[in-house]
C-alpha atoms as a PDB file:
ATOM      1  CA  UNK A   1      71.909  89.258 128.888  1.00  0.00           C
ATOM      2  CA  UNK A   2      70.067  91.298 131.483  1.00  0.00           C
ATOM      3  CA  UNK A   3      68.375  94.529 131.850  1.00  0.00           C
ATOM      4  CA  UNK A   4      68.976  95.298 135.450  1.00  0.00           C
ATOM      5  CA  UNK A   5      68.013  98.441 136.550  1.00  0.00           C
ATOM      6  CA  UNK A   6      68.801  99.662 140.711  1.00  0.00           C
ATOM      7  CA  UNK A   7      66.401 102.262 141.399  1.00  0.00           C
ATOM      8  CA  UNK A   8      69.414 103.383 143.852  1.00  0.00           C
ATOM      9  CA  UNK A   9      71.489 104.494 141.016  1.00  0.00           C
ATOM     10  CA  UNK A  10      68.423 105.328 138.834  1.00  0.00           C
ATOM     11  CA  UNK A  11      69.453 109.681 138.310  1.00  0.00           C
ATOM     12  CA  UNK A  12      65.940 111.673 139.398  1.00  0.00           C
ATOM     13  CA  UNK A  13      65.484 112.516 135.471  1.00  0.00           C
ATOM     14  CA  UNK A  14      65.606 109.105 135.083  1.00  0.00           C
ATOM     15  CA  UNK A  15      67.391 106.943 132.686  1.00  0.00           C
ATOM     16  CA  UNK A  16      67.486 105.915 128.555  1.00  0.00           C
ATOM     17  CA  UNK A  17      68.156 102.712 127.747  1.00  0.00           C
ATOM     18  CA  UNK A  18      68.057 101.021 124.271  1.00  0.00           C
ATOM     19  CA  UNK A  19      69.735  98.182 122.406  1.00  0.00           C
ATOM     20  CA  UNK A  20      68.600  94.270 121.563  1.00  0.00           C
ATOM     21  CA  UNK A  21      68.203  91.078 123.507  1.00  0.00           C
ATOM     22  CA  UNK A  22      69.168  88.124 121.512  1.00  0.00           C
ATOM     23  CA  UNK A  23      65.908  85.980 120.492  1.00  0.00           C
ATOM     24  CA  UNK A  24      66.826  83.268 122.988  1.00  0.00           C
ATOM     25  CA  UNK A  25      65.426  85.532 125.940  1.00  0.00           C
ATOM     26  CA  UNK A  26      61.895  84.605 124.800  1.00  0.00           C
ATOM     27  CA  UNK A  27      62.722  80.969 125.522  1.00  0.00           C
ATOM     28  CA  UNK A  28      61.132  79.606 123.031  1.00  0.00           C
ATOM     29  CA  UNK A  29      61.512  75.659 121.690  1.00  0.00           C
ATOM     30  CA  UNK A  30      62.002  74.816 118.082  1.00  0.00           C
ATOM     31  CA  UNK A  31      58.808  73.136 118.344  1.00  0.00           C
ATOM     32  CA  UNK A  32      56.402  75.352 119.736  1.00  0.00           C
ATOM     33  CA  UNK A  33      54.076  77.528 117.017  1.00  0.00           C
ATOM     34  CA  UNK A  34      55.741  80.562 117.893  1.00  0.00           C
ATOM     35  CA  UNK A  35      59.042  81.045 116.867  1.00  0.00           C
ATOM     36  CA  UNK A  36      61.418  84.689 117.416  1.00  0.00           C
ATOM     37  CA  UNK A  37      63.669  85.377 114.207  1.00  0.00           C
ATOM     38  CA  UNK A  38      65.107  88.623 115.640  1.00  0.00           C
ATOM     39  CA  UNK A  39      65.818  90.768 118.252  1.00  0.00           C
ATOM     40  CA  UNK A  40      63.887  92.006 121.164  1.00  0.00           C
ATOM     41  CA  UNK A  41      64.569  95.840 120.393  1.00  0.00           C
ATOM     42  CA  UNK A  42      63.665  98.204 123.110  1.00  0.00           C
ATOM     43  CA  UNK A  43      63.784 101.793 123.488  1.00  0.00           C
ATOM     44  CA  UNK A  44      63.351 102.791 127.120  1.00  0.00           C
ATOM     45  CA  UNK A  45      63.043 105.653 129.678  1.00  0.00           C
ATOM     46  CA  UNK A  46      63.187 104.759 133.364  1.00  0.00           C
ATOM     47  CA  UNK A  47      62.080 106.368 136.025  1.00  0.00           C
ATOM     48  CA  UNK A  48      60.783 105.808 139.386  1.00  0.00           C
ATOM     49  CA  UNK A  49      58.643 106.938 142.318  1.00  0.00           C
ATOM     50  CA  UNK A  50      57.504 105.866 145.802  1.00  0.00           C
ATOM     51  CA  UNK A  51      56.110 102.343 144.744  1.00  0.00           C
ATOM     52  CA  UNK A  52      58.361 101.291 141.594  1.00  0.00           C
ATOM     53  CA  UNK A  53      59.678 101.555 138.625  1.00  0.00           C
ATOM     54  CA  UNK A  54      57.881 103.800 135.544  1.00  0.00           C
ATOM     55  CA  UNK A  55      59.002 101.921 132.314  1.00  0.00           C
ATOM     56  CA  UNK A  56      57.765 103.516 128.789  1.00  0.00           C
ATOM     57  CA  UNK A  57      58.688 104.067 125.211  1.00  0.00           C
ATOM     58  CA  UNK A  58      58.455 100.824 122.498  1.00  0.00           C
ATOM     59  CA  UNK A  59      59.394  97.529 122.106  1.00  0.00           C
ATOM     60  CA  UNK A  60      59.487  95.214 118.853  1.00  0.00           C
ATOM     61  CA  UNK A  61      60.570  92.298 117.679  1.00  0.00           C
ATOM     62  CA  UNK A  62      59.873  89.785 115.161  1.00  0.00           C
ATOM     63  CA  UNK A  63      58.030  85.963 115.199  1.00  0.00           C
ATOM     64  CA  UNK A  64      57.361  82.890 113.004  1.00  0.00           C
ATOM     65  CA  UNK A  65      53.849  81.914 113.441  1.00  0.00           C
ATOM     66  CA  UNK A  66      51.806  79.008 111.902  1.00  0.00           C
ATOM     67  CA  UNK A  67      47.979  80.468 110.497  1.00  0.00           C
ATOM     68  CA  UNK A  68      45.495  79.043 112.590  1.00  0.00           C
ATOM     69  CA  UNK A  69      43.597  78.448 109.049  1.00  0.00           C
ATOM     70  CA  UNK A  70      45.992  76.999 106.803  1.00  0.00           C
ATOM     71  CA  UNK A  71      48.845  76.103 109.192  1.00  0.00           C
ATOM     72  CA  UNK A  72      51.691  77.456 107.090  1.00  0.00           C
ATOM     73  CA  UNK A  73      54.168  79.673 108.643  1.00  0.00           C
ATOM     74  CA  UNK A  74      54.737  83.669 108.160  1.00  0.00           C
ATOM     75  CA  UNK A  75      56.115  86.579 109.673  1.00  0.00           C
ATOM     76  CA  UNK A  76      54.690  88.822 111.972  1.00  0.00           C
ATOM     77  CA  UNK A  77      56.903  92.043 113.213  1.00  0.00           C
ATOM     78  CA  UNK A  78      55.430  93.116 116.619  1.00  0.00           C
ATOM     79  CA  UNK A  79      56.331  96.986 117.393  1.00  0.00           C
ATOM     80  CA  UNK A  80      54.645  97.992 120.558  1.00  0.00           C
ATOM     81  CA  UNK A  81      55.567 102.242 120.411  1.00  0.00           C
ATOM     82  CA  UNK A  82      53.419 103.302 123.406  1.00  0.00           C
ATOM     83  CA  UNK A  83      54.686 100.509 125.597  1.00  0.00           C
ATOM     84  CA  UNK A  84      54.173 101.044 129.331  1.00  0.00           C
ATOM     85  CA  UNK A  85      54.828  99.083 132.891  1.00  0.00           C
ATOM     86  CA  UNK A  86      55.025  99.754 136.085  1.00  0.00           C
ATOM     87  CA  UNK A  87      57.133  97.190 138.290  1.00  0.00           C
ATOM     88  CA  UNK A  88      56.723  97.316 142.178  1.00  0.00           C
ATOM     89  CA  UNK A  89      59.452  97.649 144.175  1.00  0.00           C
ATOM     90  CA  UNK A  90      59.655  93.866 145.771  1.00  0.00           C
ATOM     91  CA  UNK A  91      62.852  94.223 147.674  1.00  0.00           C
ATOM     92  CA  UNK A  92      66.203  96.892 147.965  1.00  0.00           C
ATOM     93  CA  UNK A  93      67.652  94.956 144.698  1.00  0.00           C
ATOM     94  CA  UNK A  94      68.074  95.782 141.418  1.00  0.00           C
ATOM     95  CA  UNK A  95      65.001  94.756 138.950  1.00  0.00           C
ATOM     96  CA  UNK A  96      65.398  92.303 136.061  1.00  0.00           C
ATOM     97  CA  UNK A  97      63.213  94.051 133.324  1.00  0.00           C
ATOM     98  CA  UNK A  98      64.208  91.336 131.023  1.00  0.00           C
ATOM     99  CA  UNK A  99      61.072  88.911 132.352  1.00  0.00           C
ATOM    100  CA  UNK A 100      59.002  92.009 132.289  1.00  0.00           C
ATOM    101  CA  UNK A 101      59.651  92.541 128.203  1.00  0.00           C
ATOM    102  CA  UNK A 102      59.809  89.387 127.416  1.00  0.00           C
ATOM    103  CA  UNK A 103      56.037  88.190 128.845  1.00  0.00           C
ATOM    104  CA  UNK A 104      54.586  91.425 127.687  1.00  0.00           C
ATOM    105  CA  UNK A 105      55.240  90.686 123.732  1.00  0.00           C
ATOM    106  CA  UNK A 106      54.456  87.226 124.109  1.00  0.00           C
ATOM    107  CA  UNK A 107      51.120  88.448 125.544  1.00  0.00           C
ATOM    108  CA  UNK A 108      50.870  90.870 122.324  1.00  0.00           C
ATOM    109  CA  UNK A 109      50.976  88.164 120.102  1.00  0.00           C
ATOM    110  CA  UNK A 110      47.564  87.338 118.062  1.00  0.00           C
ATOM    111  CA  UNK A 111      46.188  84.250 120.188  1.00  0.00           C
ATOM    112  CA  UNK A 112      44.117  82.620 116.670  1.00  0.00           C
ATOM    113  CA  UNK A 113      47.103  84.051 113.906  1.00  0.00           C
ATOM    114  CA  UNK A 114      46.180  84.238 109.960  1.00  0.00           C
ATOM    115  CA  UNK A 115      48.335  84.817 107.194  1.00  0.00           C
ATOM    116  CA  UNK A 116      46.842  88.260 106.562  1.00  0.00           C
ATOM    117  CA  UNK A 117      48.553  89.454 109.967  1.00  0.00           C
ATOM    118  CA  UNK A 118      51.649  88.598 108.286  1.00  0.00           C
ATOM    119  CA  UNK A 119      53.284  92.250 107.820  1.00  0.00           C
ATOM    120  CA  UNK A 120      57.000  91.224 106.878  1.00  0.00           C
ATOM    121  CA  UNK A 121      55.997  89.274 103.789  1.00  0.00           C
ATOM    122  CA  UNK A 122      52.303  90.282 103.644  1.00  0.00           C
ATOM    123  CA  UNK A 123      50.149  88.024 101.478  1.00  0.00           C
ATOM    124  CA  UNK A 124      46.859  86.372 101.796  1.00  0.00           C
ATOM    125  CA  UNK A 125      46.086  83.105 103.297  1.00  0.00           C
ATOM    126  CA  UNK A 126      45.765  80.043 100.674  1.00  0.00           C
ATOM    127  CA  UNK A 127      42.686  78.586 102.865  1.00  0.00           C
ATOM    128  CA  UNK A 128      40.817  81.948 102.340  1.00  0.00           C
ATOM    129  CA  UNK A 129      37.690  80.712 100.729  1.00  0.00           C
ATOM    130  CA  UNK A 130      37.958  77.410 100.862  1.00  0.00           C
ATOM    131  CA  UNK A 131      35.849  76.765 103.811  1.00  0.00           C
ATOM    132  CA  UNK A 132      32.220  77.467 102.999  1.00  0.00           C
ATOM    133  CA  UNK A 133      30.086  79.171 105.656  1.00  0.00           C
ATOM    134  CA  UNK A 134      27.191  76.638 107.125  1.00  0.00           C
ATOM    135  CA  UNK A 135      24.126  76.893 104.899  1.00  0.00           C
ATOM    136  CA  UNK A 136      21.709  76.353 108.008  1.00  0.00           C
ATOM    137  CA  UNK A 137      21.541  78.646 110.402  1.00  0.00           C
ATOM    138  CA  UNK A 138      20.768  76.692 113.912  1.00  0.00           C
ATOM    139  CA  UNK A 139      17.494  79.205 114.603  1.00  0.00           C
ATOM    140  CA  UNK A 140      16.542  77.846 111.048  1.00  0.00           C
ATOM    141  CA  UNK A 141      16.980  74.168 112.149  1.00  0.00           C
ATOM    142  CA  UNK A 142      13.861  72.019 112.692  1.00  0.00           C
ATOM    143  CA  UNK A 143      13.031  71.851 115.934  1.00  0.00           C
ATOM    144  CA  UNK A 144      12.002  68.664 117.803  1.00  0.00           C
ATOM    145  CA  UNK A 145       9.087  68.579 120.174  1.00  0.00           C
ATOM    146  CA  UNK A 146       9.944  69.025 123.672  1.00  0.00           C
ATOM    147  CA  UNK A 147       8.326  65.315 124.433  1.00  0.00           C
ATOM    148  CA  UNK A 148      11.135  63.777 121.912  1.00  0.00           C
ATOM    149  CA  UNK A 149      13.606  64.914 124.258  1.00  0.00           C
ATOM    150  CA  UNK A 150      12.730  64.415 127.423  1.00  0.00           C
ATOM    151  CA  UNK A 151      11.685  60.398 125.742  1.00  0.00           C
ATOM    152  CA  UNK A 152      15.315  59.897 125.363  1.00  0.00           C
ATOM    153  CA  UNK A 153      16.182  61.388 128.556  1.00  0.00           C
ATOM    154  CA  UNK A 154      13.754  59.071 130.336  1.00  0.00           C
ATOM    155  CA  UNK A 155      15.878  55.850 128.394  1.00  0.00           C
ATOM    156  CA  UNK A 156      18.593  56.407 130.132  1.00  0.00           C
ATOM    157  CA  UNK A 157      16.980  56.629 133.454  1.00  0.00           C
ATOM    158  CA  UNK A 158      15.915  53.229 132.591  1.00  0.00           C
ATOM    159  CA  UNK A 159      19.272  52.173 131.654  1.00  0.00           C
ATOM    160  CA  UNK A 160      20.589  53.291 134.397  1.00  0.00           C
ATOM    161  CA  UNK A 161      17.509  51.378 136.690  1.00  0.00           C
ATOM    162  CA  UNK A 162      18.825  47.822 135.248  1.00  0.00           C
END
């Protein structure tokens, strides 16, 4: 489960490609945070010049994700429509595109997720609220005077004397 493309065969118009690669292509382990539930879709055109391949159209799929705040699990459909890459030609072979896809919606994912990202099942998170914002703000904090400091500083250096 491939998308192998050889810029030799590619036409000069270039070439459509769509259809799905099964979730397992993303690699993931049942016990990571991330989990696939579908598909990697794609809907591709192909085409090429002197230094690679031109690779654009729109990419989705769909992910299991724990909220960073509450750390219950919800769905978050990724659809990337203006998705664009341009692979360098390495070699005279053919080009996997599947690594290509496959790092570039990992890398699309939210790196801190919340429950309101959800957009399958789209609800709010159950921790919203429940963490109060800090009361002091640290330029409101009392400040010590700059000899209480350097005091403890010079304790150590005595420590560290014995």
């Amino acid at each position: 489960m491939s998308l192998r493309i050889d810029p030799k065969g590619l036409p000069e118009e270039g070439l459509h490609i769509e259809g799905r690669l099964a979730p397992a292509v993303f690699g993931l382990q049942p016990e990571d945070e991330v989990r696939a539930v579908s598909h990697l879709e794609y809907d591709l055109n192909v085409t090429s010049d002197e230094d690679g391949l031109i690779v654009q159209g729109r990419i989705a799929a769909t992910f299991d994700l724990a909220c960073g705040r509450c750390a219950e699990r919800f769905q978050l459909r990724m659809d990337l429509p203006g998705y664009g890459l341009d692979v360098p030609f390495e070699n005279a072979g053919a080009i996997d595109l599947t690594s290509w896809l496959r790092e570039d919606m990992l890398l699309a994912l939210p790196t801190f997720p919340r429950c309101e990202m959800g957009n399958v099942t789209p609800r709010e998170c159950p921790a919203e609220g429940r963490f109060a914002p800090a009361t002091e703000n640290v330029r409101d904090a009392p400040q010590e005077e700059d000899g209480e400091v350097w005091k403890a500083l010079d304790q150590l250096d005595n420590l560290k004397s014995n």
